[in-house]
PDB file of N, CA and C in Angstrom:
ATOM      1  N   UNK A   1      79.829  96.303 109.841  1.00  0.00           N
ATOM      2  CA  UNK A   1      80.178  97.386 108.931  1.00  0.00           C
ATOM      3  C   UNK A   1      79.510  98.695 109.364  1.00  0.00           C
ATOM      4  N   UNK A   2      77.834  98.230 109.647  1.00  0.00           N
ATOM      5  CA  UNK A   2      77.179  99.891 109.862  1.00  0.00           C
ATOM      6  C   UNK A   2      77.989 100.180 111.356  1.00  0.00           C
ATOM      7  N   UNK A   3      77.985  99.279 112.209  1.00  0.00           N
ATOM      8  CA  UNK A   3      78.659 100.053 113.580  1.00  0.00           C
ATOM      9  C   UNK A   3      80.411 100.657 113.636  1.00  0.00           C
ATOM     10  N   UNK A   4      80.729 100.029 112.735  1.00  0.00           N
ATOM     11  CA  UNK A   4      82.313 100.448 112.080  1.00  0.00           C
ATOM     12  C   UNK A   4      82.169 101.966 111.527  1.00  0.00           C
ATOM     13  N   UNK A   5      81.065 102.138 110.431  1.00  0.00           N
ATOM     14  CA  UNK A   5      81.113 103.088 110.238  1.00  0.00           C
ATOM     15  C   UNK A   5      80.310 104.286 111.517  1.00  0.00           C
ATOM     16  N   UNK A   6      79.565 104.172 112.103  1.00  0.00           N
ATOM     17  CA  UNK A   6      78.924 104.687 113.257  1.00  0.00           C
ATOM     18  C   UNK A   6      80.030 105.363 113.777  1.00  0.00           C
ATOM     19  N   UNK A   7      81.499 104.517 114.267  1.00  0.00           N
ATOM     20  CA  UNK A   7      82.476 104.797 115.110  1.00  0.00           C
ATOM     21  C   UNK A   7      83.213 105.706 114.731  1.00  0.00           C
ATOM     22  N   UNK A   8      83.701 105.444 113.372  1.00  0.00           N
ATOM     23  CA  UNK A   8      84.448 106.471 112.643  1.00  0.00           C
ATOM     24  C   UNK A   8      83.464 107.798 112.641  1.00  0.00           C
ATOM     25  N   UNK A   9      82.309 107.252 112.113  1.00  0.00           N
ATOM     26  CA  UNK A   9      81.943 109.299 112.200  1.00  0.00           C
ATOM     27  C   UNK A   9      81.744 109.789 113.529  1.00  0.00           C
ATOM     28  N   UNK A  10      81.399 108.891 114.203  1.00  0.00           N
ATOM     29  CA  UNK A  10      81.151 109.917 115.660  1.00  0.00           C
ATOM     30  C   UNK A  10      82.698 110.307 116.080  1.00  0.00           C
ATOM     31  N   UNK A  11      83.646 109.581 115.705  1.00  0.00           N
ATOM     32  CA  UNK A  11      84.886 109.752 116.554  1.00  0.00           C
ATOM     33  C   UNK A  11      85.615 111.714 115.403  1.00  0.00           C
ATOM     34  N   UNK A  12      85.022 111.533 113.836  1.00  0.00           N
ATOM     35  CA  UNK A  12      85.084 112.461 112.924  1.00  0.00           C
ATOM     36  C   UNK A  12      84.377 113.907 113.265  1.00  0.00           C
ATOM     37  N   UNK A  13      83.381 113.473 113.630  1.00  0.00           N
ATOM     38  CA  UNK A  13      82.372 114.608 114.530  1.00  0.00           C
ATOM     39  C   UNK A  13      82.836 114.953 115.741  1.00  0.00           C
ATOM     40  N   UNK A  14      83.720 114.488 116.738  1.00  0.00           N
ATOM     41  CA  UNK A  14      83.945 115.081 117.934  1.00  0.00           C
ATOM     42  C   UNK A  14      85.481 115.882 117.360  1.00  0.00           C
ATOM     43  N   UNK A  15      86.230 115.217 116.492  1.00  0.00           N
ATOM     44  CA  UNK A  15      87.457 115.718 116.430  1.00  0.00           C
ATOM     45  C   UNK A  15      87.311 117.049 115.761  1.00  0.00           C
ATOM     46  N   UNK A  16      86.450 116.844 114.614  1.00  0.00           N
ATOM     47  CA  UNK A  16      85.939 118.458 113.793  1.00  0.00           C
ATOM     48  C   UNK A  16      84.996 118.473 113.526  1.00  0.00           C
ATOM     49  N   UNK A  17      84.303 119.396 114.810  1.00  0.00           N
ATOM     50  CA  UNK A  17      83.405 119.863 114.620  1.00  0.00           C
ATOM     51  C   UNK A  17      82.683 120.726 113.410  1.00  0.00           C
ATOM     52  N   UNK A  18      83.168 120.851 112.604  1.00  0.00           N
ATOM     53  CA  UNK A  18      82.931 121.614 111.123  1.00  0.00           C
ATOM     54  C   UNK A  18      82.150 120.187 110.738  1.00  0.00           C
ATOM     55  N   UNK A  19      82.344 119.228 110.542  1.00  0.00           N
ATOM     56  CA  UNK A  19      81.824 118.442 110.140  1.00  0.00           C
ATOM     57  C   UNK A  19      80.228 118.224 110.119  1.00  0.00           C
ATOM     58  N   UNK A  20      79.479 118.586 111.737  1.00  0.00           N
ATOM     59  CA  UNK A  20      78.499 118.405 112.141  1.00  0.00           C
ATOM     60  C   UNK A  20      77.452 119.274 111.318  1.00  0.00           C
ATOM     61  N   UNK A  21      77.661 119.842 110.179  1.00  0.00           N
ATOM     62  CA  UNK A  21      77.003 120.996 109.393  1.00  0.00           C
ATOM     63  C   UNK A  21      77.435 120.795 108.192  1.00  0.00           C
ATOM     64  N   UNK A  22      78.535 119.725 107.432  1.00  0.00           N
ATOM     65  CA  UNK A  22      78.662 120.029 106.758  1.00  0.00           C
ATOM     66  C   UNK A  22      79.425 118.776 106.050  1.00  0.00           C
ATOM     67  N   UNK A  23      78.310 117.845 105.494  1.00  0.00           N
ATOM     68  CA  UNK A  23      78.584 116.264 104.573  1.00  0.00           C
ATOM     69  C   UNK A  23      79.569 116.089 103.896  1.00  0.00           C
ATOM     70  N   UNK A  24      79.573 117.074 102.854  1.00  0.00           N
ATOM     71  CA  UNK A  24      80.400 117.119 102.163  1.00  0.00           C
ATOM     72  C   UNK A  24      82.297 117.327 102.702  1.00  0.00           C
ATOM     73  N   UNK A  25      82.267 117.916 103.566  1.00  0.00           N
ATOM     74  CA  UNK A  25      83.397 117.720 104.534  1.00  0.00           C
ATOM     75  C   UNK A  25      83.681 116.540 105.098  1.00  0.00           C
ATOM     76  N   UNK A  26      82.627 115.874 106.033  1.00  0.00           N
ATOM     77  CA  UNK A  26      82.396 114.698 106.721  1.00  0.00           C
ATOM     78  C   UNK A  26      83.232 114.019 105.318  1.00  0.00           C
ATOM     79  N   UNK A  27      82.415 113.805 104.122  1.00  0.00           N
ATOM     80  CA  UNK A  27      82.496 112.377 103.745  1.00  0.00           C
ATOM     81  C   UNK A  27      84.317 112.926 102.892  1.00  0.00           C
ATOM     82  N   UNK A  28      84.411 114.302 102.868  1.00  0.00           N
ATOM     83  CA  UNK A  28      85.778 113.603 102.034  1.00  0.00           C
ATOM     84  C   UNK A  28      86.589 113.200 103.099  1.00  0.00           C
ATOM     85  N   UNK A  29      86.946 113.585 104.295  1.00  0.00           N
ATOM     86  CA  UNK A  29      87.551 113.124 105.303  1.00  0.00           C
ATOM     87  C   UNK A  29      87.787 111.375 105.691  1.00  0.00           C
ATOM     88  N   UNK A  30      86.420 110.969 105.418  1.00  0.00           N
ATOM     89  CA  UNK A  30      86.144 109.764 105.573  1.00  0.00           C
ATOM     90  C   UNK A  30      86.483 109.065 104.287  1.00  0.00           C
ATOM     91  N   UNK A  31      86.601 109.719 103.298  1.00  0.00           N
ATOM     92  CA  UNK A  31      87.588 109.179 102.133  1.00  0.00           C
ATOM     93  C   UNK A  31      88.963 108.808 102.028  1.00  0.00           C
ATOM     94  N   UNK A  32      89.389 110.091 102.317  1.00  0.00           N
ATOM     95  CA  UNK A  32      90.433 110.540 103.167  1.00  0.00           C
ATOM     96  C   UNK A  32      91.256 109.579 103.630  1.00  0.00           C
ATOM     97  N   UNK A  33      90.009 109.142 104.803  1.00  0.00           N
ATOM     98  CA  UNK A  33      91.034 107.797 105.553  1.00  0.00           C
ATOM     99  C   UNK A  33      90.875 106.575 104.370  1.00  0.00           C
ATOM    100  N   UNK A  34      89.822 105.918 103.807  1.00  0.00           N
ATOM    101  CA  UNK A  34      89.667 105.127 103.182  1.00  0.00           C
ATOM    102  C   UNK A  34      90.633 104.943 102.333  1.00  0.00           C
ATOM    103  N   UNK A  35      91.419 106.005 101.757  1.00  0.00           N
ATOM    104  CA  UNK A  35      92.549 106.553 100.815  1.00  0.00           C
ATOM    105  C   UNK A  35      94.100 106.114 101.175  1.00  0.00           C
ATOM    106  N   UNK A  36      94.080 106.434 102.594  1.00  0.00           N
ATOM    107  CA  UNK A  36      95.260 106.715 103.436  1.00  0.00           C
ATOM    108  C   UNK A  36      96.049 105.081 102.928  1.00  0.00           C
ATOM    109  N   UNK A  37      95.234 103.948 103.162  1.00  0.00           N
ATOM    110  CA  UNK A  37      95.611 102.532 103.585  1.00  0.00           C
ATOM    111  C   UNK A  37      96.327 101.892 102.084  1.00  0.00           C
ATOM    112  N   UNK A  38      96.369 102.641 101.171  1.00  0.00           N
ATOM    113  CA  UNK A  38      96.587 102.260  99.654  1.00  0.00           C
ATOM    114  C   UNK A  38      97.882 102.571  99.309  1.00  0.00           C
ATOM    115  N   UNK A  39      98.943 102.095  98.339  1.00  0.00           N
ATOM    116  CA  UNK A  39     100.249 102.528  98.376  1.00  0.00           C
ATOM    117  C   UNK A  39      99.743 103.111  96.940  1.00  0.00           C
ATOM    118  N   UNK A  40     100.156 104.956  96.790  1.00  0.00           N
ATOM    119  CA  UNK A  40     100.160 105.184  95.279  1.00  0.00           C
ATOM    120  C   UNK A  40     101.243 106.206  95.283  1.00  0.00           C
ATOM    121  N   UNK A  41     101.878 105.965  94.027  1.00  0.00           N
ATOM    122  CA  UNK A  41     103.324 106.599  93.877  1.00  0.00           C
ATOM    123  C   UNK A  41     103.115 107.753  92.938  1.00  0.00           C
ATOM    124  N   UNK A  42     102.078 108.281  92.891  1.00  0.00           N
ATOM    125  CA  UNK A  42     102.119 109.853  92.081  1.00  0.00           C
ATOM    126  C   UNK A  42     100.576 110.538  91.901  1.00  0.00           C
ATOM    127  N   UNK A  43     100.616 111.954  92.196  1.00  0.00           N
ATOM    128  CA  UNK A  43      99.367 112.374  91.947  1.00  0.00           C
ATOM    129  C   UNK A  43      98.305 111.802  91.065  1.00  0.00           C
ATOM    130  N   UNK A  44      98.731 111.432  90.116  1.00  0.00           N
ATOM    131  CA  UNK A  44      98.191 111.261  88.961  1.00  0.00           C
ATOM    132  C   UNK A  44      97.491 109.988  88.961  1.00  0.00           C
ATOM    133  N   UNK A  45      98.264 109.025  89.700  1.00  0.00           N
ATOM    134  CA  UNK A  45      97.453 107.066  90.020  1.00  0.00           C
ATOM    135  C   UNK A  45      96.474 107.386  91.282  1.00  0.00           C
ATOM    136  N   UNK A  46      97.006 108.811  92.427  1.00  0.00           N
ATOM    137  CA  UNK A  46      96.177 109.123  93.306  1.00  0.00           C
ATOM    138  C   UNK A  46      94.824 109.311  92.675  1.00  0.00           C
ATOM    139  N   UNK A  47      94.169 110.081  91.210  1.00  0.00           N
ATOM    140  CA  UNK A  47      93.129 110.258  91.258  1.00  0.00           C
ATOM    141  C   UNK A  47      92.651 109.749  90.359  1.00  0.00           C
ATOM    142  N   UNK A  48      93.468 108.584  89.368  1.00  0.00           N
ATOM    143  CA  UNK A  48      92.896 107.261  89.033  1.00  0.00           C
ATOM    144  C   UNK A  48      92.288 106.508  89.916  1.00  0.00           C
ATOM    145  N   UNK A  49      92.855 105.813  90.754  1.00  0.00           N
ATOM    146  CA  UNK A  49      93.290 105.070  91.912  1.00  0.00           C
ATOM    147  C   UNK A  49      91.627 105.617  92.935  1.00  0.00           C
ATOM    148  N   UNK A  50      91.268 107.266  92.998  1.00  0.00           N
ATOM    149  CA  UNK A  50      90.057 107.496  93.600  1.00  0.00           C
ATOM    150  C   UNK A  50      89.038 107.094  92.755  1.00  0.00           C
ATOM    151  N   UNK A  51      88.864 107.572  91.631  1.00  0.00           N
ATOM    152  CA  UNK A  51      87.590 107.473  90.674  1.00  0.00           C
ATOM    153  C   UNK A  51      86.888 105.868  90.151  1.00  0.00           C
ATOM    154  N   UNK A  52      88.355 105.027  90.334  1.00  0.00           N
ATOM    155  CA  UNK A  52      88.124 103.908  90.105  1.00  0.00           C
ATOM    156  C   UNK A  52      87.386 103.335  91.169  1.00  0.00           C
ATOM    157  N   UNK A  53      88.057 103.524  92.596  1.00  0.00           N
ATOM    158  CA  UNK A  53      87.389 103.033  93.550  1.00  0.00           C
ATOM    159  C   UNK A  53      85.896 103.319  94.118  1.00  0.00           C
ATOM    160  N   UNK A  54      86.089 104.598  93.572  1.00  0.00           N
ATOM    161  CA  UNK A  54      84.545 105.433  93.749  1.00  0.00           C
ATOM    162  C   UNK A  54      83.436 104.576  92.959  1.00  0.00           C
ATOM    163  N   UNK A  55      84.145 104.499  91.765  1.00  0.00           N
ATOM    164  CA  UNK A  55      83.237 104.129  90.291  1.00  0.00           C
ATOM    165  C   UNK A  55      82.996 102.191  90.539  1.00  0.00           C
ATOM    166  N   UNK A  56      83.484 102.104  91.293  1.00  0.00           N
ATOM    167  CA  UNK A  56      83.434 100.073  91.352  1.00  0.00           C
ATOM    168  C   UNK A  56      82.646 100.246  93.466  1.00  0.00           C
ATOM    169  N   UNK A  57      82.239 101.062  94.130  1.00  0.00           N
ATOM    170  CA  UNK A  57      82.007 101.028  95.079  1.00  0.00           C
ATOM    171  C   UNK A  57      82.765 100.534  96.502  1.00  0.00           C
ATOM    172  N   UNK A  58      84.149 100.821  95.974  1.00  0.00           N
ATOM    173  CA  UNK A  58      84.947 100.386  97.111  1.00  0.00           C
ATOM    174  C   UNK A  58      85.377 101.495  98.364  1.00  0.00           C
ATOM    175  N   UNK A  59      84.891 103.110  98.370  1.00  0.00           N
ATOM    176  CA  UNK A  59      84.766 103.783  99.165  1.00  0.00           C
ATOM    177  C   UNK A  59      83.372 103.787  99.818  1.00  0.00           C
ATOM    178  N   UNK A  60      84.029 104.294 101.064  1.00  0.00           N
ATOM    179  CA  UNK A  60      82.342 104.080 101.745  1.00  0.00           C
ATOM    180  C   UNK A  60      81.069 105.362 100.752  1.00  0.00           C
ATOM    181  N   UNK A  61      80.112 104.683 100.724  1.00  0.00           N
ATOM    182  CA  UNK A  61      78.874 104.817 100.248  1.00  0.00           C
ATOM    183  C   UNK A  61      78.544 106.615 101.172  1.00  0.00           C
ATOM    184  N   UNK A  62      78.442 107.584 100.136  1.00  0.00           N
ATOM    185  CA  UNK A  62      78.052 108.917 100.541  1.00  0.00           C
ATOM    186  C   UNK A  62      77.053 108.786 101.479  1.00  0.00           C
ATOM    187  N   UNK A  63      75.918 108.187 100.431  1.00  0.00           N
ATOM    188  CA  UNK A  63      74.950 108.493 101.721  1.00  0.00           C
ATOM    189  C   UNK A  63      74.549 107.889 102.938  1.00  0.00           C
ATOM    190  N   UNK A  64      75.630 106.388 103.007  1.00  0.00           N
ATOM    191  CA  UNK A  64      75.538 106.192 104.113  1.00  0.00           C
ATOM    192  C   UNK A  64      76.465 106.657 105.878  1.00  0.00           C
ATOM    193  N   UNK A  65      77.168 107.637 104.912  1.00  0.00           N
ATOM    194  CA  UNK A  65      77.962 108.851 105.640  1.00  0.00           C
ATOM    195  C   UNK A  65      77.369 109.560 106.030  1.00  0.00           C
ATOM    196  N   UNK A  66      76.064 110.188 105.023  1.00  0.00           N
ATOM    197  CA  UNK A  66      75.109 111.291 105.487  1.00  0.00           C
ATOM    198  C   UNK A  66      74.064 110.429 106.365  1.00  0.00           C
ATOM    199  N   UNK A  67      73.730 110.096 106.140  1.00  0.00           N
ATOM    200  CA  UNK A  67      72.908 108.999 107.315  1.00  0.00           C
ATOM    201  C   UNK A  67      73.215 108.736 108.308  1.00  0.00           C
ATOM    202  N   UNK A  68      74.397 108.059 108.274  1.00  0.00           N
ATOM    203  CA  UNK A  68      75.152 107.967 110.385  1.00  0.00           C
ATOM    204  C   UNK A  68      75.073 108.846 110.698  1.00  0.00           C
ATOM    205  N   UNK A  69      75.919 109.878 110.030  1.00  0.00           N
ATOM    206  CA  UNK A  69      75.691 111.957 110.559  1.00  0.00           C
ATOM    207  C   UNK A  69      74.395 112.039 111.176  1.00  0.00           C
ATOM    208  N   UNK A  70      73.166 111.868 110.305  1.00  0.00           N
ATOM    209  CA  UNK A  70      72.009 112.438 110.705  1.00  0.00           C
ATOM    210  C   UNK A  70      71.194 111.891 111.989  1.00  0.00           C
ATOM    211  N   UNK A  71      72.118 110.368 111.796  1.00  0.00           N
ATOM    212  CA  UNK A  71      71.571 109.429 112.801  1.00  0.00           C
ATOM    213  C   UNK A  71      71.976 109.940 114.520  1.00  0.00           C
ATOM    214  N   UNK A  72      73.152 110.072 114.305  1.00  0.00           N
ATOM    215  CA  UNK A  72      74.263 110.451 115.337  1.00  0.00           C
ATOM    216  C   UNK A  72      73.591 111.771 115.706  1.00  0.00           C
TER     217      UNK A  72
END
């Protein structure tokens, strides 16, 4: 899992560089993708559908986004 995530941010950090300064970018991106893999049929289940997943820990963990970053 930690080297899974390792891959994704370094591969996130070379593609946009904005990232390398700036977490809060990094991690929605990396949401982003986490998001992508889900079938939702309207804005509205889109940000059910986030908060829930956020709120039960099924997106990757912030600070271990800010951590690979810092690691990397």
């Amino acid at each position: 899992m930690i080297k899974e995530l390792k891959t994704r941010i370094r591969i996130m950090l070379e593609s946009v560089p904005d990232c390398k300064d700036n977490d809060n970018l990094l991690v929605s991106m990396i949401w982003q993708e986490d998001m992508e893999n889900r079938t939702i049929n309207s804005y509205e289940e889109t940000i059910s559908t986030f908060f829930d997943l956020l709120a039960n820990g099924s997106l990757t963990n912030f600070e271990s986004i800010r951590r690979c970053r810092q690691h990397l």
